[in-house]
PDB file of N, CA and C in Angstrom:
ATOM      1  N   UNK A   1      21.109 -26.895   1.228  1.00  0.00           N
ATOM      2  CA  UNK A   1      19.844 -27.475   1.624  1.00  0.00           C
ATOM      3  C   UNK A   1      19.187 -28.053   0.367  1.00  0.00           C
ATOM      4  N   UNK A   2      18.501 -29.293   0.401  1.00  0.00           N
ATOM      5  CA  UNK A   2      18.084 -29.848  -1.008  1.00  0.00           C
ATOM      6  C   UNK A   2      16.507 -29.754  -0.853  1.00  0.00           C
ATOM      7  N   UNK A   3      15.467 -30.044  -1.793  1.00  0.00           N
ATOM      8  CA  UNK A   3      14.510 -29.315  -2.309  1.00  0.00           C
ATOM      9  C   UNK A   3      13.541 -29.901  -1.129  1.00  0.00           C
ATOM     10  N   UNK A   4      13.946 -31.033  -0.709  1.00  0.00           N
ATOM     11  CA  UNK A   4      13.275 -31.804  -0.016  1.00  0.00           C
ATOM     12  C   UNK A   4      13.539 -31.355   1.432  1.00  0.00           C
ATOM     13  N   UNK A   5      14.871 -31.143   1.885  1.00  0.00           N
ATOM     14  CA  UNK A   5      14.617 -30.034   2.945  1.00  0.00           C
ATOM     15  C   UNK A   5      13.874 -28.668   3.136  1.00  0.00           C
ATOM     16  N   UNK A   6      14.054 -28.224   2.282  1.00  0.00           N
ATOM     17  CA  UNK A   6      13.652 -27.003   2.062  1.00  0.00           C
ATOM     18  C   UNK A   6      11.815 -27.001   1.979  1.00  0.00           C
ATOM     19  N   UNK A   7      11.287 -27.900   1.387  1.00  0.00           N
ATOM     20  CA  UNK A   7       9.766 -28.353   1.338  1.00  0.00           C
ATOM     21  C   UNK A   7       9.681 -28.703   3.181  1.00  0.00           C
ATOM     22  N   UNK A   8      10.562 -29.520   3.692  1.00  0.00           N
ATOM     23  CA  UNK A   8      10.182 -30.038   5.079  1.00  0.00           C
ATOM     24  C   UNK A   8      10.291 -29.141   5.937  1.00  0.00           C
ATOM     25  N   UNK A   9      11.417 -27.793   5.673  1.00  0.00           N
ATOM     26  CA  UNK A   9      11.302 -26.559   6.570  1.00  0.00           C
ATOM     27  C   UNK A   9       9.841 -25.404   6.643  1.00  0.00           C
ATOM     28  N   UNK A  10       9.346 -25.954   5.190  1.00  0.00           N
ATOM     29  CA  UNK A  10       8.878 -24.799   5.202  1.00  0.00           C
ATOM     30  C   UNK A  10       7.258 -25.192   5.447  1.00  0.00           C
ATOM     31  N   UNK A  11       7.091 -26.495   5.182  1.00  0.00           N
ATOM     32  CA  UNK A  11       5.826 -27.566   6.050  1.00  0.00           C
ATOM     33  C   UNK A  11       6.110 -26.884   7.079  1.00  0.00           C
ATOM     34  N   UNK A  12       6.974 -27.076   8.358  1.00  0.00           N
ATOM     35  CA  UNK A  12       6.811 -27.089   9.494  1.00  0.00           C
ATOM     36  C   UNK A  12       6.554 -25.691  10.107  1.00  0.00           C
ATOM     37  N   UNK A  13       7.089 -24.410   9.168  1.00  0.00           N
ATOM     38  CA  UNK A  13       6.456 -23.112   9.252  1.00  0.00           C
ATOM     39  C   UNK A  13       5.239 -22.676   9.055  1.00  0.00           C
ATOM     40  N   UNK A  14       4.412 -23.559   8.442  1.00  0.00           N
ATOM     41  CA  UNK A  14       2.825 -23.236   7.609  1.00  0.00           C
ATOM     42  C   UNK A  14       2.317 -24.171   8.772  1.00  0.00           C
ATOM     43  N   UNK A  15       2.733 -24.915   9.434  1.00  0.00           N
ATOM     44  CA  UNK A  15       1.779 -25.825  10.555  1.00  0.00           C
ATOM     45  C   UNK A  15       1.112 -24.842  11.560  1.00  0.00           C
ATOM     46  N   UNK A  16       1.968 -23.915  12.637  1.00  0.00           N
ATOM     47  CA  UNK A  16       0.943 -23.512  12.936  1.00  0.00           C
ATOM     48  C   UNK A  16       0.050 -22.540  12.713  1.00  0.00           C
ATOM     49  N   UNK A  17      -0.027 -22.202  11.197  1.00  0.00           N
ATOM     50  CA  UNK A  17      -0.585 -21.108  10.624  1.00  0.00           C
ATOM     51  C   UNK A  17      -2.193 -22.076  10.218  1.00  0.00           C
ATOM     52  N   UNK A  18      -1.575 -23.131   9.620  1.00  0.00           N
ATOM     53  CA  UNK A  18      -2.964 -23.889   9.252  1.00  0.00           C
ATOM     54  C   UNK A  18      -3.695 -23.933  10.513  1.00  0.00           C
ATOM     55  N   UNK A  19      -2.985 -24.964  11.740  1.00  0.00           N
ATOM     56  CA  UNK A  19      -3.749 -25.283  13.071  1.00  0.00           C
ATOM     57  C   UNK A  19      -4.776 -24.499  13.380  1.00  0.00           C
ATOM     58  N   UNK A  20      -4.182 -22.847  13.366  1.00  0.00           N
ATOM     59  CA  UNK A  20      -4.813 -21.869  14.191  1.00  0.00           C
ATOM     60  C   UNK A  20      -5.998 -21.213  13.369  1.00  0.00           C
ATOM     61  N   UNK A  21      -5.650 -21.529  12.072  1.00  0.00           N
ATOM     62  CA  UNK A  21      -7.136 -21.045  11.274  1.00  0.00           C
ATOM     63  C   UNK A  21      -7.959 -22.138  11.223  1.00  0.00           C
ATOM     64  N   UNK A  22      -8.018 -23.509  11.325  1.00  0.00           N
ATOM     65  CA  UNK A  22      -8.731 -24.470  11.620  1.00  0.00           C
ATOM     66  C   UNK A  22      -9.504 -24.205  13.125  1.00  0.00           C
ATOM     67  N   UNK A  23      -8.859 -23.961  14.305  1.00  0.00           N
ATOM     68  CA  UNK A  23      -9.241 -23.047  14.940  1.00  0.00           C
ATOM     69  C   UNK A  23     -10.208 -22.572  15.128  1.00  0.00           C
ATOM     70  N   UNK A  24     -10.090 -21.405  14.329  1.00  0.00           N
ATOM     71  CA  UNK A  24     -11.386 -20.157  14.189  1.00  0.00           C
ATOM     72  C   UNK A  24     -12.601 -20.928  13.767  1.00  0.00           C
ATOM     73  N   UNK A  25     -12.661 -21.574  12.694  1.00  0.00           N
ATOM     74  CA  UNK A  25     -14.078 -21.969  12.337  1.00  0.00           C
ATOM     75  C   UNK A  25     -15.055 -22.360  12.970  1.00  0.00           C
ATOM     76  N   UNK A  26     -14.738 -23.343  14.155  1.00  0.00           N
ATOM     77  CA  UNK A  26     -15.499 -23.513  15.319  1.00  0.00           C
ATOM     78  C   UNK A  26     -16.537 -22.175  15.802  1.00  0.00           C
ATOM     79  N   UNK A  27     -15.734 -20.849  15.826  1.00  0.00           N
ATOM     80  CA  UNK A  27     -16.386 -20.057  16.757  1.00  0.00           C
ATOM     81  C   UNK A  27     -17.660 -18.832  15.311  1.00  0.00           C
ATOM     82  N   UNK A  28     -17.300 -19.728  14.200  1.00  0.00           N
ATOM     83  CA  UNK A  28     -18.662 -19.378  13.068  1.00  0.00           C
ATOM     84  C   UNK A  28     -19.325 -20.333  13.249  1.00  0.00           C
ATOM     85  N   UNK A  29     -19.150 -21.665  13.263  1.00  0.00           N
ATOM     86  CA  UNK A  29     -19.996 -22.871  13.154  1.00  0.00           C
ATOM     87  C   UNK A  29     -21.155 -22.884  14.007  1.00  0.00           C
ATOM     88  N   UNK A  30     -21.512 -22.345  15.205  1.00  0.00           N
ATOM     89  CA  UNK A  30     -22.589 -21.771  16.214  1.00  0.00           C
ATOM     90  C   UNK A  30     -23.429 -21.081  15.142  1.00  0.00           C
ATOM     91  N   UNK A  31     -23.126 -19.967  14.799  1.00  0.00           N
ATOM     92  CA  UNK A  31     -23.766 -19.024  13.412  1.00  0.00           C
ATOM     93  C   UNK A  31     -24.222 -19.688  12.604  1.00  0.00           C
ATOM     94  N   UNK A  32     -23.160 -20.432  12.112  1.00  0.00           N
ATOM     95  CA  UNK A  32     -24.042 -21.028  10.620  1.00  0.00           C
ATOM     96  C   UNK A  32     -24.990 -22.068  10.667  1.00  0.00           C
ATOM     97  N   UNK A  33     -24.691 -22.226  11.736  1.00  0.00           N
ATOM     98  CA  UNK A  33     -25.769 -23.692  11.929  1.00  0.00           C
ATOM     99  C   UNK A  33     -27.242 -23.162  12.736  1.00  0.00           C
ATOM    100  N   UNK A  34     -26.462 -21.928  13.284  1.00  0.00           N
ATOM    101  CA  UNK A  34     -28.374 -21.314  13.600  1.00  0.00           C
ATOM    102  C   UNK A  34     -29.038 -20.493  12.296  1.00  0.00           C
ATOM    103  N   UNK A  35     -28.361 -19.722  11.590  1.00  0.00           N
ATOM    104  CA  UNK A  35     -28.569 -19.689  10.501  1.00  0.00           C
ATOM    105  C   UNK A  35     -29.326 -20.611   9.837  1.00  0.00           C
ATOM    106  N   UNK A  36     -29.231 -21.986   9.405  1.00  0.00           N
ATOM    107  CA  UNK A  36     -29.232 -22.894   8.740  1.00  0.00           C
ATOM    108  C   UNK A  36     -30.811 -23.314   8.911  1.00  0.00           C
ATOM    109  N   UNK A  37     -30.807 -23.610  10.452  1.00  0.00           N
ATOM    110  CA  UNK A  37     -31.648 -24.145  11.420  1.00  0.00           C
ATOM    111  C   UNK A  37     -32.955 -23.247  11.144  1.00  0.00           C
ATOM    112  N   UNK A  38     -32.731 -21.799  11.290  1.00  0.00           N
ATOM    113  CA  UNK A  38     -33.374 -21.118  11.791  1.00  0.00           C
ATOM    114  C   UNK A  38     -34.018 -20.351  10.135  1.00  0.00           C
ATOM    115  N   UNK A  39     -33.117 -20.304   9.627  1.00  0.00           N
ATOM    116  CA  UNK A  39     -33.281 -19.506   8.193  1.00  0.00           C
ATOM    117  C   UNK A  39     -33.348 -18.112   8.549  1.00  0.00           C
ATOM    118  N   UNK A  40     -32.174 -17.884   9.078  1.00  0.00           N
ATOM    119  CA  UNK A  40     -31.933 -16.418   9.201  1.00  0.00           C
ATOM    120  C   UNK A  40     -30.395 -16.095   8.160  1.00  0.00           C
ATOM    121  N   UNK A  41     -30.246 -14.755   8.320  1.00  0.00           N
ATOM    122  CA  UNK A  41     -29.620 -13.906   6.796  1.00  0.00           C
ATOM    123  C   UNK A  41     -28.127 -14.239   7.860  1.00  0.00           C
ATOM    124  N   UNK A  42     -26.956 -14.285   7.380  1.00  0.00           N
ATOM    125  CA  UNK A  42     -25.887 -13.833   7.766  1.00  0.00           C
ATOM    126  C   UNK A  42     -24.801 -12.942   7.305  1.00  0.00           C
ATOM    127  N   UNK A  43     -24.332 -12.067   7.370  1.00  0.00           N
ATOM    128  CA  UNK A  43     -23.710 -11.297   6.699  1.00  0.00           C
ATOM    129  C   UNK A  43     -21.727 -12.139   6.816  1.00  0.00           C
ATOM    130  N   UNK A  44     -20.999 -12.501   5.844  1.00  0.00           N
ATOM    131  CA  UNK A  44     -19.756 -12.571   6.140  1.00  0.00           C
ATOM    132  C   UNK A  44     -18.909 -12.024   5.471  1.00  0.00           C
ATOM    133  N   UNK A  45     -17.563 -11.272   5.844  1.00  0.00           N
ATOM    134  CA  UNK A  45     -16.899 -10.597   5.837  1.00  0.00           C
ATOM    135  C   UNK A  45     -15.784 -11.347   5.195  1.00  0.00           C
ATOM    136  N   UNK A  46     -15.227 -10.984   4.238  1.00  0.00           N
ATOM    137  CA  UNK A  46     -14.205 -12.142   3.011  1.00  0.00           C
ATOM    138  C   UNK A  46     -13.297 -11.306   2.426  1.00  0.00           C
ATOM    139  N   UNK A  47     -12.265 -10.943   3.240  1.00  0.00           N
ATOM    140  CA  UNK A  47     -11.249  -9.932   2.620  1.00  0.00           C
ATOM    141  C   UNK A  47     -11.697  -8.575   2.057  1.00  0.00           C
ATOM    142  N   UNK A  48     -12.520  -7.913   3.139  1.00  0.00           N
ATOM    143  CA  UNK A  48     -12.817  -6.719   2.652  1.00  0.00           C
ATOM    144  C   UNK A  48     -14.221  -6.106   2.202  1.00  0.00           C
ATOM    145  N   UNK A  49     -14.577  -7.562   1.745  1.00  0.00           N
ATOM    146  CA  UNK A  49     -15.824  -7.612   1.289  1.00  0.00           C
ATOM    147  C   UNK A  49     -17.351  -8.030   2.109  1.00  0.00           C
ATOM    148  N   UNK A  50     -18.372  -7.940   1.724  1.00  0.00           N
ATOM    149  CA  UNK A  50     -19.468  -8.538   2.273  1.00  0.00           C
ATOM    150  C   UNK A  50     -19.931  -9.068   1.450  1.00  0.00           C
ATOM    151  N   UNK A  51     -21.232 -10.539   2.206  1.00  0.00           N
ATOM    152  CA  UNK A  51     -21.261 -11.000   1.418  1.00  0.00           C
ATOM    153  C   UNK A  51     -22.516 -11.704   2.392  1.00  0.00           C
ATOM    154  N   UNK A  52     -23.728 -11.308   1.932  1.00  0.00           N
ATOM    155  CA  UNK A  52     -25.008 -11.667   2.457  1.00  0.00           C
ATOM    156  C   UNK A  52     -25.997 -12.769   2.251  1.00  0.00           C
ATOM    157  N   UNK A  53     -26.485 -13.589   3.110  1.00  0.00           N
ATOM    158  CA  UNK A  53     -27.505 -14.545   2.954  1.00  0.00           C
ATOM    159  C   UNK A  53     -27.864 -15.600   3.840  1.00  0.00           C
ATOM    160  N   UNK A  54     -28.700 -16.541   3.606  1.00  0.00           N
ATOM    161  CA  UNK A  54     -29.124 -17.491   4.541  1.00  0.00           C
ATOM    162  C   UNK A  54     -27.699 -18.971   4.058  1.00  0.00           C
ATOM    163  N   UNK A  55     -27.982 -19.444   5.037  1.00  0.00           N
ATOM    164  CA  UNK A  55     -27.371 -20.608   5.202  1.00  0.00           C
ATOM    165  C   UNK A  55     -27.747 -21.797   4.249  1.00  0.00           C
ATOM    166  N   UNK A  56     -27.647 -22.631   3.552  1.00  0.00           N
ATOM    167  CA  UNK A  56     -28.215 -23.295   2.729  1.00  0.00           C
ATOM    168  C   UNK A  56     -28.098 -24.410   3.071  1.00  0.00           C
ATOM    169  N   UNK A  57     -26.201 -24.851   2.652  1.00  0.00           N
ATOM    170  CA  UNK A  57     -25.811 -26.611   2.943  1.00  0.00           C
ATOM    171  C   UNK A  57     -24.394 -25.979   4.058  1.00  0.00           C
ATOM    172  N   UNK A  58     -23.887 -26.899   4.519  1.00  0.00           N
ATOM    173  CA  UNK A  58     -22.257 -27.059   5.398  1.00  0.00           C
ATOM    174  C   UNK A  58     -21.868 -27.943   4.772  1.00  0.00           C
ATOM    175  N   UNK A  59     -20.646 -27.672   4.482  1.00  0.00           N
ATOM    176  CA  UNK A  59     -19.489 -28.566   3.638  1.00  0.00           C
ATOM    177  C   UNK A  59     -18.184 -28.947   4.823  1.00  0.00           C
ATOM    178  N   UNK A  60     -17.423 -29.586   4.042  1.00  0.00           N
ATOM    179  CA  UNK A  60     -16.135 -29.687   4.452  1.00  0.00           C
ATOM    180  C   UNK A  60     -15.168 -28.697   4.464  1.00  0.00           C
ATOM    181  N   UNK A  61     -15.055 -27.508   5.108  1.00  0.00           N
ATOM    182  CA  UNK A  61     -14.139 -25.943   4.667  1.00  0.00           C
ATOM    183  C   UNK A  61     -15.079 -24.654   4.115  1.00  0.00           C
ATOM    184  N   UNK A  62     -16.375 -25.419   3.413  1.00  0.00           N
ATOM    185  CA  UNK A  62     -17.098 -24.347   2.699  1.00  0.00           C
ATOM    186  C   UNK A  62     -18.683 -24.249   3.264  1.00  0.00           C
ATOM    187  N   UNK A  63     -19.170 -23.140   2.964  1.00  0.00           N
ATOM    188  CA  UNK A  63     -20.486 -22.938   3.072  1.00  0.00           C
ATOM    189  C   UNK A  63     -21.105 -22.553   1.964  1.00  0.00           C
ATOM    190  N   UNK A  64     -22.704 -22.941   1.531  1.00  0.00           N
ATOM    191  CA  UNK A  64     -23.410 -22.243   0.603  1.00  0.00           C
ATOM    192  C   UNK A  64     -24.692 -21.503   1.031  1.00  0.00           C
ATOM    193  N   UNK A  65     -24.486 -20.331   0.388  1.00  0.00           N
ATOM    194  CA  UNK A  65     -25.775 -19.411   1.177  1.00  0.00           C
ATOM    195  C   UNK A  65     -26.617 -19.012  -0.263  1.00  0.00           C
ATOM    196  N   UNK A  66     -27.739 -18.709  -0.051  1.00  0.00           N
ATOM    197  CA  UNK A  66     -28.625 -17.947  -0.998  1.00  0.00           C
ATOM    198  C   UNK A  66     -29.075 -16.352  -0.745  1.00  0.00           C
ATOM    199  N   UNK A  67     -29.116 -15.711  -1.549  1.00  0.00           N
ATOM    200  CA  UNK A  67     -29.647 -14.629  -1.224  1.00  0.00           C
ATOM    201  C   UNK A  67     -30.706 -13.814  -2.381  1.00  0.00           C
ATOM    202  N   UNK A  68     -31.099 -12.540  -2.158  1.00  0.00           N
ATOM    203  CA  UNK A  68     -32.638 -11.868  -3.390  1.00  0.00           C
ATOM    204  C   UNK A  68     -31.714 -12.186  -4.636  1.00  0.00           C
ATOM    205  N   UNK A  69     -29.958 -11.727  -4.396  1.00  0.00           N
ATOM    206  CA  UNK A  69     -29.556 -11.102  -5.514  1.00  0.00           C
ATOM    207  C   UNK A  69     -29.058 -12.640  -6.375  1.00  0.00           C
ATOM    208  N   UNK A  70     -28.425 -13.441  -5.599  1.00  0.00           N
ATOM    209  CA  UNK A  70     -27.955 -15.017  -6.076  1.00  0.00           C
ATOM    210  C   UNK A  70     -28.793 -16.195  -5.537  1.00  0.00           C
ATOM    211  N   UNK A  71     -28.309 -17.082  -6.403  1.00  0.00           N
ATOM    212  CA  UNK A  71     -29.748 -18.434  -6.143  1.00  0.00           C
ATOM    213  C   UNK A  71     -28.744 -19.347  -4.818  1.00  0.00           C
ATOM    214  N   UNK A  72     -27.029 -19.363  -5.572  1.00  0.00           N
ATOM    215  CA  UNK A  72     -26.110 -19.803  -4.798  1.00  0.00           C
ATOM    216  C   UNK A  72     -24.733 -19.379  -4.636  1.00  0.00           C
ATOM    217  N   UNK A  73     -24.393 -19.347  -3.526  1.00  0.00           N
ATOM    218  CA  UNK A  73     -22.871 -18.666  -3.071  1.00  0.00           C
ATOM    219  C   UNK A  73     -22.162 -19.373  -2.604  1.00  0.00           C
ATOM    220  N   UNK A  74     -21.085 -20.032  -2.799  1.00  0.00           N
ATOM    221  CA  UNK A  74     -20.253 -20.943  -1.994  1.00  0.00           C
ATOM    222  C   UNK A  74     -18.963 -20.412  -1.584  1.00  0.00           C
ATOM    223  N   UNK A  75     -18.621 -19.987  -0.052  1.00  0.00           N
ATOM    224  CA  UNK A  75     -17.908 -19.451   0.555  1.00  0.00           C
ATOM    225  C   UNK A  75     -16.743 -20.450   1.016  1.00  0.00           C
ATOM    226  N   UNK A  76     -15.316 -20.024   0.750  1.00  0.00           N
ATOM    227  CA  UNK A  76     -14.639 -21.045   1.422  1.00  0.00           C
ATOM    228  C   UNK A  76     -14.419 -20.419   2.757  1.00  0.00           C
ATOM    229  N   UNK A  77     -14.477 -21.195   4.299  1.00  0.00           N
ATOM    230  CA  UNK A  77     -14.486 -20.916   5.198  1.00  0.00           C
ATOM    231  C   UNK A  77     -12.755 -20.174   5.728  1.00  0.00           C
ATOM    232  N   UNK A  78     -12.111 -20.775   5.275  1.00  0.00           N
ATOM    233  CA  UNK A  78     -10.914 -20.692   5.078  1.00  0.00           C
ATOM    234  C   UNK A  78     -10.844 -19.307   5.071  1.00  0.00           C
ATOM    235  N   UNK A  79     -11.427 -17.967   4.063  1.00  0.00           N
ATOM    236  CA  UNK A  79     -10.866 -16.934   3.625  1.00  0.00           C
ATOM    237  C   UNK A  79     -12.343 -15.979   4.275  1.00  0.00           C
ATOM    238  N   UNK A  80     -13.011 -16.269   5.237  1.00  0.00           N
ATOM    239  CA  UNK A  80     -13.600 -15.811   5.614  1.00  0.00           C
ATOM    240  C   UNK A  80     -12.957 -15.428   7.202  1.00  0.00           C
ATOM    241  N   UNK A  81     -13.284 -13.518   6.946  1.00  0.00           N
ATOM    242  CA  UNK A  81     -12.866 -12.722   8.251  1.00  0.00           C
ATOM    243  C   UNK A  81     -13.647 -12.740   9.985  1.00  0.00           C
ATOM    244  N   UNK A  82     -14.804 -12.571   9.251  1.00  0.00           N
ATOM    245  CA  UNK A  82     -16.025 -12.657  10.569  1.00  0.00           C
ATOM    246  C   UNK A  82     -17.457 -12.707   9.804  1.00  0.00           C
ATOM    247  N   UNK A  83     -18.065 -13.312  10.627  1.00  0.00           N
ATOM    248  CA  UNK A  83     -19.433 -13.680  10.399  1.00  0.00           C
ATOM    249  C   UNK A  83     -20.442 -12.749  11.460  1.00  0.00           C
ATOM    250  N   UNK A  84     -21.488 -12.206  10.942  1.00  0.00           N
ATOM    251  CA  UNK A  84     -22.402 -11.455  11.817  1.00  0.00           C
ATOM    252  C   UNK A  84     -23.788 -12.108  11.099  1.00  0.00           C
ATOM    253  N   UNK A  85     -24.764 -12.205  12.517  1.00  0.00           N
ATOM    254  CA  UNK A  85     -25.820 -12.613  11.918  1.00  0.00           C
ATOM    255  C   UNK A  85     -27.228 -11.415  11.772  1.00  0.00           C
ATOM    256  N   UNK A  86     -27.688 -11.034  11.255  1.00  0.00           N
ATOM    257  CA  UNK A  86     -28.784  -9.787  10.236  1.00  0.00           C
ATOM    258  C   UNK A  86     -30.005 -10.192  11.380  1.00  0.00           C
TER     259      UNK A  86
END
């Protein structure tokens, strides 16, 4: 198999892994945008971690929130578990 197969096999294994996490974001995007709207706190969950604040800007993949302890946080949506809103 040459490098270029091997790159095209392994594209077509990561497809529906990307699809389905593209996916998910939709069902935060309700949240963050009332968040945003509303200026309420959201708590999100990032491999284990938490990670608290209001909604600031919406990006392309990312979010930025503020909170007492940081001025700015920029979350990639991507590596985020679940979102709860405070």
């Amino acid at each position: 198999m040459t490098r270029r197969q091997t790159f095209a096999f392994a594209a077509l294994l990561a497809a529906p892994a990307v699809a389905a996490k593209q996916e998910e974001t939709p069902m935060f995007d309700e949240l963050i945008k009332a968040s945003m709207e509303n200026k309420k706190g959201l708590t999100f969950y990032v491999k284990g971690q938490t990670i608290g604040g209001a909604v600031t800007k919406i990006g392309n993949g990312f979010v930025e929130v503020r909170s007492q302890q940081y001025s700015r946080v920029v979350i990639k949506l991507d590596s985020v578990d679940a979102v709860a809103m405070i």
